[in-house]
Protein backbone atom coordinates (compact mmCIF):
# COMPACT_ATOMS: atom_id res chain seq x y z
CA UNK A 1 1.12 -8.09 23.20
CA UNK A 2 -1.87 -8.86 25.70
CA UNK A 3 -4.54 -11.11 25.10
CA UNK A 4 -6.47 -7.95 24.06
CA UNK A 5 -4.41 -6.60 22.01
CA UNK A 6 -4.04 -9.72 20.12
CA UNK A 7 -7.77 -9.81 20.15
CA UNK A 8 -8.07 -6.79 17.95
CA UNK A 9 -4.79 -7.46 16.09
CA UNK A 10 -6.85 -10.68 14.72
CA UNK A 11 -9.99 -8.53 14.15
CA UNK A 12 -8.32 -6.11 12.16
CA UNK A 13 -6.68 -8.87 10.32
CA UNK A 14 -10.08 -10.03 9.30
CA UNK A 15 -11.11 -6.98 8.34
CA UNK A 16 -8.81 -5.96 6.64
CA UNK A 17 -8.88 -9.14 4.28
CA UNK A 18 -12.88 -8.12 4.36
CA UNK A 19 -12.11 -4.65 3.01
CA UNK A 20 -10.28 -5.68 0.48
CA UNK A 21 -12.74 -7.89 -1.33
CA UNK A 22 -15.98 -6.00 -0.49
CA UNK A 23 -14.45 -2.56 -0.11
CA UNK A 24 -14.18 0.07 2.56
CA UNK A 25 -17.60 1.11 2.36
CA UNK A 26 -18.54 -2.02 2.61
CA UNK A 27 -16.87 -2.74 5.70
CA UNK A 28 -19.19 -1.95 8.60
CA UNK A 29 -19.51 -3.30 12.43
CA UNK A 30 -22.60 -5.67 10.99
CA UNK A 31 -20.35 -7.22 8.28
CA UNK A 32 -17.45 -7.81 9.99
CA UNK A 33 -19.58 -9.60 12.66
CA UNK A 34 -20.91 -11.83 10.23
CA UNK A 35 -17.16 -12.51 8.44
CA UNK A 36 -16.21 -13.42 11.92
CA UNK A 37 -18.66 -14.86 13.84
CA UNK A 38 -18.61 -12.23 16.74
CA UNK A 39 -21.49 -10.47 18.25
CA UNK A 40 -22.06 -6.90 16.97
CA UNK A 41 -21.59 -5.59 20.81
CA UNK A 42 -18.42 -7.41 21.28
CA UNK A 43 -17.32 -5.42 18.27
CA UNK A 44 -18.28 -2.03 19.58
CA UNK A 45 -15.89 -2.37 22.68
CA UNK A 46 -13.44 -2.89 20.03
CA UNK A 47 -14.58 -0.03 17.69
CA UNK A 48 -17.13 3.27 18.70
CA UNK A 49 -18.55 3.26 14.86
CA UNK A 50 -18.69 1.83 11.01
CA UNK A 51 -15.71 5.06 10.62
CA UNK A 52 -13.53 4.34 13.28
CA UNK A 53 -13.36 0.43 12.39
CA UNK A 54 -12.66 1.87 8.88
CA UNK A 55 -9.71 4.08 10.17
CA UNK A 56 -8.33 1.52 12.41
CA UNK A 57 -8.17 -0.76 8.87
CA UNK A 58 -6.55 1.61 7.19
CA UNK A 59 -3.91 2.33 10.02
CA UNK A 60 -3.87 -1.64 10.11
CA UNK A 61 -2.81 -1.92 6.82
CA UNK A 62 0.06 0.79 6.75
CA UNK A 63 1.33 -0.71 9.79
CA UNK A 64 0.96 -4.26 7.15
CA UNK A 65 2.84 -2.66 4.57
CA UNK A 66 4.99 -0.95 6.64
CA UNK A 67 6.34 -4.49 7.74
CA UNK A 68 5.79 -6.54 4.58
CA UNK A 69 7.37 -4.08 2.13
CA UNK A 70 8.86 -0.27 4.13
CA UNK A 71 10.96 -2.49 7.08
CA UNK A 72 12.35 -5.54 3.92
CA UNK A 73 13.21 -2.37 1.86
CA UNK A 74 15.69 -0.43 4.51
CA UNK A 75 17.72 -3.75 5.07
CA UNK A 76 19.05 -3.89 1.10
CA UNK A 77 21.92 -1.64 -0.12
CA UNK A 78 21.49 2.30 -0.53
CA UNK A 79 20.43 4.01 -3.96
CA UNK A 80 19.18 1.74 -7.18
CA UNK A 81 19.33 -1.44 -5.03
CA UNK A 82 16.58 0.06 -2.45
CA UNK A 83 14.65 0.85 -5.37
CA UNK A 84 14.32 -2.38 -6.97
CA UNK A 85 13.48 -3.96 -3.31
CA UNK A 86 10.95 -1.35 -2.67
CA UNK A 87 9.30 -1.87 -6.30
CA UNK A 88 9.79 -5.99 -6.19
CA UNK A 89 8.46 -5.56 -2.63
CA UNK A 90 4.95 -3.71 -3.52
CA UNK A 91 4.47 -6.19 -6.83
CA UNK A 92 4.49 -8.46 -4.01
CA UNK A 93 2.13 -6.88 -1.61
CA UNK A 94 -0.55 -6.17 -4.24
CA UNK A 95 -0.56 -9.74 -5.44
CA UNK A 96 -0.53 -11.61 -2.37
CA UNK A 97 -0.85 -9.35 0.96
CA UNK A 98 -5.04 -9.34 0.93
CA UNK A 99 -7.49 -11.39 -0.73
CA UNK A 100 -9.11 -8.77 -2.67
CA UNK A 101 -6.11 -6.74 -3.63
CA UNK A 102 -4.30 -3.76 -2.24
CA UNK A 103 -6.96 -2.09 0.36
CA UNK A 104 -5.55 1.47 -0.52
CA UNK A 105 -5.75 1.61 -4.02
CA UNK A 106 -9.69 0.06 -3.75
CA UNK A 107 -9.95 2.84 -1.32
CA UNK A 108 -8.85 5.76 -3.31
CA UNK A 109 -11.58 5.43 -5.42
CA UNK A 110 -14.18 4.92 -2.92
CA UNK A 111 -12.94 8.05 -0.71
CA UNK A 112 -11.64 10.26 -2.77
CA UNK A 113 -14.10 12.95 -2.93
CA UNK A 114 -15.54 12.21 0.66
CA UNK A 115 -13.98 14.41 2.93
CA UNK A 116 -13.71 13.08 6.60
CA UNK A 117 -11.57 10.80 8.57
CA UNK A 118 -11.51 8.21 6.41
CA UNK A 119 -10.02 10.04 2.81
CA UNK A 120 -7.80 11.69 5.46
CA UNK A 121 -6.05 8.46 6.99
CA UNK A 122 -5.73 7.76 3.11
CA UNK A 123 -4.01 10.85 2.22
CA UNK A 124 -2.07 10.57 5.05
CA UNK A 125 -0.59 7.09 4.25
CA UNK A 126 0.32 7.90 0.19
CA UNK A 127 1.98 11.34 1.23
CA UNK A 128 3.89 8.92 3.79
CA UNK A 129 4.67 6.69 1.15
CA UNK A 130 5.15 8.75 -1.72
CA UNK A 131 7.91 10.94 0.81
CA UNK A 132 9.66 7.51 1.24
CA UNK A 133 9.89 6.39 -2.13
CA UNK A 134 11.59 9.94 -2.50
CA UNK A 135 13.76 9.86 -0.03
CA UNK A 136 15.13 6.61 -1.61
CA UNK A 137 15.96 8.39 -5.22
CA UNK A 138 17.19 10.67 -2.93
CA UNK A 139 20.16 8.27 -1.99
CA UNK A 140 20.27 6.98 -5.20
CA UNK A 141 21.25 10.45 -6.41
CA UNK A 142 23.81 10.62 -3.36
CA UNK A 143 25.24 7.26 -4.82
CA UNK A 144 25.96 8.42 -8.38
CA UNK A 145 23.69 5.99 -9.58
CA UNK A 146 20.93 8.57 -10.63
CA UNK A 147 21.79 12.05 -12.52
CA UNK A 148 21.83 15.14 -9.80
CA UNK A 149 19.32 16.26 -11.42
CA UNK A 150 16.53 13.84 -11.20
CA UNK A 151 13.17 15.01 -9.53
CA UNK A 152 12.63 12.91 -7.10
CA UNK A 153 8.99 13.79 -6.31
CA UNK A 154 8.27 13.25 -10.17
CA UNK A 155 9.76 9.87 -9.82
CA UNK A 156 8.26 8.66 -7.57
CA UNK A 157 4.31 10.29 -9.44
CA UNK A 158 5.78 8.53 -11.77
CA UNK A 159 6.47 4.28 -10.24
CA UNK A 160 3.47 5.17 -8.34
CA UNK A 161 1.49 5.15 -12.04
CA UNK A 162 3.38 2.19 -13.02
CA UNK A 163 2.12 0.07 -9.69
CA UNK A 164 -1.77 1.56 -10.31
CA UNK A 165 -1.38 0.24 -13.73
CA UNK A 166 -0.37 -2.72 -12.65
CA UNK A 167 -3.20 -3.57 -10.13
CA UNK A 168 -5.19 -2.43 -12.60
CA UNK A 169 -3.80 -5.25 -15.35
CA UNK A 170 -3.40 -7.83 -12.50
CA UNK A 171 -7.11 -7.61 -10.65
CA UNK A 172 -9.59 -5.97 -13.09
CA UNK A 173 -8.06 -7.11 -16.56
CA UNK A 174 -6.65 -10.31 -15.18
CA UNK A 175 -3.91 -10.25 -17.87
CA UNK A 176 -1.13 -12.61 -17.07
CA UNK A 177 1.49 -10.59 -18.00
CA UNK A 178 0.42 -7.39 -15.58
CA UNK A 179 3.88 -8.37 -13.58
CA UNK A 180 6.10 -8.68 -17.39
CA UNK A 181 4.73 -4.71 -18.44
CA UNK A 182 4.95 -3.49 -14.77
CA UNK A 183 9.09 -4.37 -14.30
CA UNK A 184 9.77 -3.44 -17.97
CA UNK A 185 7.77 -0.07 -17.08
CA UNK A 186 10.21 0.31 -14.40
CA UNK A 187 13.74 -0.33 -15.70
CA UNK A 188 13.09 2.18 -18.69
CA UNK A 189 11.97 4.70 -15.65
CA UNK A 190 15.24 3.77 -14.34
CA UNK A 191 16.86 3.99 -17.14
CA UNK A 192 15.93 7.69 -17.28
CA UNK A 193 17.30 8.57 -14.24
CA UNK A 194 20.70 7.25 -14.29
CA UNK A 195 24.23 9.20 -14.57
CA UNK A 196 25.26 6.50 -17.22
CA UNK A 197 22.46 4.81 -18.99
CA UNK A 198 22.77 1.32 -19.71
């Protein structure tokens, strides 16, 4: 990576940590220039408007999660196994990852009925990420460990509720047993799936 590159990749970094505790909307050229202590032009060689830098943070992020919980998840054993890492892996993320919390899920709510680049990079990531977490039950069916019969794409609707509830419990409600509910939620939504329930 050039000294450029590495330029932005701290940037984002800061952002990213800034979107996540005052939001995506709040995250504009004049903020982050203030969080970082760089001149607003300096910025704009970096990023053409308030939306791009916003896009770029978002792409930022998946390419964050990607590493932190997607690349961790591959190296553990087909079917249930992948599962488990995948869900241990984004209980992780959301607690520790960003200061403010999980930047998507904030997001969602911000975006979600404003159409443009922004809700699109959004929509773009959880399709992504909802596709992999089927493609996992996917195996797990191939491994006997789930019934044939299991929807996958209902599954995975499904842990995805189970994670928003989560956040939800963890940053908003602050109750300390957010990660207790969230895992129990879990193995009876495994439990559901399985060709011989435990």
């Amino acid at each position: 990576m050039g000294k450029g590159e590495q330029t932005k990749a701290a940037i984002l970094d800061e952002a990213s940590d800034l979107a996540s505790r005052l939001g995506l909307g709040g995250l504009t050229i004049g903020t982050l220039a203030t969080a970082s202590k760089l001149s607003k032009s300096g910025l704009y060689a970096h990023f053409a408007s308030k939306e791009s830098l916003q896009v770029e943070v978002l792409q930022y992020a998946r390419d964050q999660f990607t590493d932190h919980v997607m690349r961790p998840t591959v190296m553990t054993s087909r079917g249930e196994p992948r599962l488990r890492a995948f869900f241990e892996n984004w209980l992780a993320w959301q607690a520790g990852r960003f200061a403010g919390g999980c930047i998507f899920v904030d997001a969602a709510s911000e975006f979600d009925d404003q159409e443009g680049p922004v809700r699109d990079e959004l929509v773009r990531a959880e399709r992504d990420k909802l596709e992999s977490v089927a493609l996992v039950v996917g195996t797990a069916i191939a491994e006997g460990h789930f019934r044939p019969d299991v929807d996958a794409a209902q599954f995975a609707y499904e842990l995805e509720g189970i994670l928003l509830a989560h956040h939800h419990a963890r940053r908003l409600m602050r109750d300390p047993k957010a990660d207790e509910y969230a895992r129990r939620a879990f193995e009876r939504l495994l439990d559901s799936c399985r060709a011989n329930p435990a």
